[in-house]
N, C-alpha and C. Protein backbone atom coordinates (compact mmCIF):
# COMPACT_ATOMS: atom_id res chain seq x y z
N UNK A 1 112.51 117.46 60.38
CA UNK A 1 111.20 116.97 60.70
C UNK A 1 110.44 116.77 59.39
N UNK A 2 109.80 115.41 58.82
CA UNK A 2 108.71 115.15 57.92
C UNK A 2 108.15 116.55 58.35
N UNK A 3 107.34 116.42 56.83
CA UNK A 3 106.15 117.34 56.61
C UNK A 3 104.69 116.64 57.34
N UNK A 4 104.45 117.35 58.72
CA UNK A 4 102.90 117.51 58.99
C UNK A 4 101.77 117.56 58.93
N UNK A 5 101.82 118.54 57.84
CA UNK A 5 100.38 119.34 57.22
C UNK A 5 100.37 120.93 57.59
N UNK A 6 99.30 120.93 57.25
CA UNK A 6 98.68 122.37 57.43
C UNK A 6 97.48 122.50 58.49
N UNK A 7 97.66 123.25 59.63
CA UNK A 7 96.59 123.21 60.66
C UNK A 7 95.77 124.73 60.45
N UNK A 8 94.47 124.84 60.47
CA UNK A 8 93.56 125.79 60.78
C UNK A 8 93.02 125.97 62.05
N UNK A 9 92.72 127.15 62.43
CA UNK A 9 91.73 127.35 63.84
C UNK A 9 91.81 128.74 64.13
N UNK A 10 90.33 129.00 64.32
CA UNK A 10 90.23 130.24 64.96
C UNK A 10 90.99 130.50 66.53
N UNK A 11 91.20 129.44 67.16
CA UNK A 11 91.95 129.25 68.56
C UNK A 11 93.24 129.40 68.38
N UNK A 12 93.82 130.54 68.95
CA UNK A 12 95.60 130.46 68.83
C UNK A 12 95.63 129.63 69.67
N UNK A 13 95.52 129.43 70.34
CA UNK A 13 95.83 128.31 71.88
C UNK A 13 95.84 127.03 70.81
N UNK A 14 94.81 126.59 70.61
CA UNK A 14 94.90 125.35 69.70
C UNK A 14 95.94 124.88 69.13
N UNK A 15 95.95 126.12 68.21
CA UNK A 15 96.79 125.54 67.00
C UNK A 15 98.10 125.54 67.64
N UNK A 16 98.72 125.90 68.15
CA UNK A 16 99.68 126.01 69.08
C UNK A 16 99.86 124.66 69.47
N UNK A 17 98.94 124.41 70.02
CA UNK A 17 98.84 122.91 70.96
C UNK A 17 99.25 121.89 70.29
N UNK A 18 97.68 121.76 69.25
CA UNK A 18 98.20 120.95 68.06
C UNK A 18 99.34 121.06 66.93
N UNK A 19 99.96 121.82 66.84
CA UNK A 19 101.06 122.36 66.02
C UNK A 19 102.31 121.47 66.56
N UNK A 20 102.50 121.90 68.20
CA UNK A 20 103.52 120.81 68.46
C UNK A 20 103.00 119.31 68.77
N UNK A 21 101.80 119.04 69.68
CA UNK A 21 101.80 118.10 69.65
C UNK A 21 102.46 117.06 68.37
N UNK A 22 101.36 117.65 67.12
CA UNK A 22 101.66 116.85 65.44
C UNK A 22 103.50 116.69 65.52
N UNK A 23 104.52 117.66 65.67
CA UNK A 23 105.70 117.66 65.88
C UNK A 23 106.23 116.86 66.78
N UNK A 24 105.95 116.79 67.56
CA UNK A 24 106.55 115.64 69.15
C UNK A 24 105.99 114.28 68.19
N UNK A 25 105.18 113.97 68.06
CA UNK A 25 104.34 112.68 67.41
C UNK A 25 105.37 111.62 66.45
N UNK A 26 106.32 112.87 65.79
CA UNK A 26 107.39 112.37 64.71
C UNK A 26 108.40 111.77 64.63
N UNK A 27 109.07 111.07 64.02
CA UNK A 27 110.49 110.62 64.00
C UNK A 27 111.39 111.77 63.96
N UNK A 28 111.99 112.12 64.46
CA UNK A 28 113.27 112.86 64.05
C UNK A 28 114.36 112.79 63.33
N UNK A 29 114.93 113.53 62.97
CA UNK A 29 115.40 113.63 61.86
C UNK A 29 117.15 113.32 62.15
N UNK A 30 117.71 112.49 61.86
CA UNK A 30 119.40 112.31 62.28
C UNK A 30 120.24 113.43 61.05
N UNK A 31 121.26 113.72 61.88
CA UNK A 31 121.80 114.70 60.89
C UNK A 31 121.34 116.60 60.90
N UNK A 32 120.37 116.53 62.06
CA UNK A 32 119.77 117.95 61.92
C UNK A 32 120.61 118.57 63.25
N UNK A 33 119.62 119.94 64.04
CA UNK A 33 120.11 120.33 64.75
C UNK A 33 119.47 119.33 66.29
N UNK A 34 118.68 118.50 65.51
CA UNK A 34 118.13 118.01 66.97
C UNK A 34 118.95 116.60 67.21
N UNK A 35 119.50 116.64 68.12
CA UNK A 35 120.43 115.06 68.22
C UNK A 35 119.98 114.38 69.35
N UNK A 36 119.02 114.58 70.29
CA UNK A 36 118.27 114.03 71.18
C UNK A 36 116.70 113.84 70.89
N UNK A 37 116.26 112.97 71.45
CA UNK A 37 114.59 112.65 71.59
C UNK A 37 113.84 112.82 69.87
N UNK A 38 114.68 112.09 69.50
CA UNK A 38 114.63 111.75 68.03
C UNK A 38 113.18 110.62 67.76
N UNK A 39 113.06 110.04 69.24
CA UNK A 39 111.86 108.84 68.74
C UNK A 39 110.47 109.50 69.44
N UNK A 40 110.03 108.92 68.75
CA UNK A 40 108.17 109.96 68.21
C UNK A 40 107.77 109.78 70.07
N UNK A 41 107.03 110.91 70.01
CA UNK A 41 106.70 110.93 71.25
C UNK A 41 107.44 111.56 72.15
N UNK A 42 108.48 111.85 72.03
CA UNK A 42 109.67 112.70 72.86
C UNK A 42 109.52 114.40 72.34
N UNK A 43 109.82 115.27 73.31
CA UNK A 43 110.29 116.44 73.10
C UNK A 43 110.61 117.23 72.01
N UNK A 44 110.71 116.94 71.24
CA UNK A 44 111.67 117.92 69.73
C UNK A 44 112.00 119.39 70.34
N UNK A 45 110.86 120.42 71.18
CA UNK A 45 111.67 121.91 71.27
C UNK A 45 112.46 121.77 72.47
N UNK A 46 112.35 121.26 73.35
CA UNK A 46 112.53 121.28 74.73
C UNK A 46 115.09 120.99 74.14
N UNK A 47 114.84 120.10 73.28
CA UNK A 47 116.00 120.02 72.46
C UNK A 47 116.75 120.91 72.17
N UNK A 48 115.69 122.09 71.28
CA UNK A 48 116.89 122.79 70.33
C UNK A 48 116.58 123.94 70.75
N UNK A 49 115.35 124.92 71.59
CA UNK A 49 115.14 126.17 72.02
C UNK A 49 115.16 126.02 73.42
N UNK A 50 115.50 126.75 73.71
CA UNK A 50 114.90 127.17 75.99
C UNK A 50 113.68 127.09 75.94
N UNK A 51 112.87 127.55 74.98
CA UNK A 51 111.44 127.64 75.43
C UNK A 51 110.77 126.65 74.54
N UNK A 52 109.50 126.12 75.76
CA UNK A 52 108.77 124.81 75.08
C UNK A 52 107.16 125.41 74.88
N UNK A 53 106.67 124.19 74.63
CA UNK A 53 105.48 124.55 74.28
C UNK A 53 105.00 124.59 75.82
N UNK A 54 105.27 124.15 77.21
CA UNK A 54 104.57 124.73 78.15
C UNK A 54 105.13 125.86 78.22
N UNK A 55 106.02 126.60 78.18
CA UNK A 55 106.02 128.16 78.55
C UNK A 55 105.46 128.96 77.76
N UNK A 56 105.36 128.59 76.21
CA UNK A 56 104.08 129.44 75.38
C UNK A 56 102.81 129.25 75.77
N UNK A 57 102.09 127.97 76.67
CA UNK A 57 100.83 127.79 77.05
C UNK A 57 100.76 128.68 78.08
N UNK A 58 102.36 129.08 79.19
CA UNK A 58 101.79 129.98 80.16
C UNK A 58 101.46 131.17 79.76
N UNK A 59 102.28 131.97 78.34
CA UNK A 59 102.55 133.06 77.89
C UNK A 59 100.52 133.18 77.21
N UNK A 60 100.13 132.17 76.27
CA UNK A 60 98.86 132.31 76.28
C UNK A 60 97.93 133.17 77.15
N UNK A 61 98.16 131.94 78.46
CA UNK A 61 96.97 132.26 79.55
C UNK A 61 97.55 133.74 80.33
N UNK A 62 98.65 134.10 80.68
CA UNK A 62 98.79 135.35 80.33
C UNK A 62 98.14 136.58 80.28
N UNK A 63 98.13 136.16 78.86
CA UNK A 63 98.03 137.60 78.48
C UNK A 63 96.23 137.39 78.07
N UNK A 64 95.33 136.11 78.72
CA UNK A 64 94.04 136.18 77.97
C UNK A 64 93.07 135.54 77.36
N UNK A 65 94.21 134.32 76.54
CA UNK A 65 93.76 133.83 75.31
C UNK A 65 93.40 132.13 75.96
N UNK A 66 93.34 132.02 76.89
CA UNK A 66 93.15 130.51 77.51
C UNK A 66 91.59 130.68 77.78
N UNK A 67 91.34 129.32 77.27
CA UNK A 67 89.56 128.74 77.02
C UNK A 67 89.91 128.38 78.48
């Protein structure tokens, strides 16, 4: 995956959010561990981990931390 940036926020939820969103947004990378949903706008974790960014949004609200 290109380099992103650097995200700030007092909101873990946020940055979270925005953290993958910025990641899904990207080209992917040929040659890595991700060999599916390589074109921007697709998935990237849902690919290479079991867990996506909706099961960390449930794990959030959870335990609390959901605006």
């Amino acid at each position: 995956m290109p380099d992103v940036g650097i995200l700030a926020s007092t909101d873990p939820v946020a940055i979270d959010a925005a953290s993958l969103d910025l990641v899904n947004q990207q080209q992917g990378l040929p040659g890595t561990r991700l060999v599916n949903n390589l074109q921007p706008g697709q998935d990237k974790f849902k690919r290479v981990w079991a867990n996506t960014w909706i099961d960390t949004d449930h794990v959030w609200e959870e335990i609390g931390h959901r605006n």
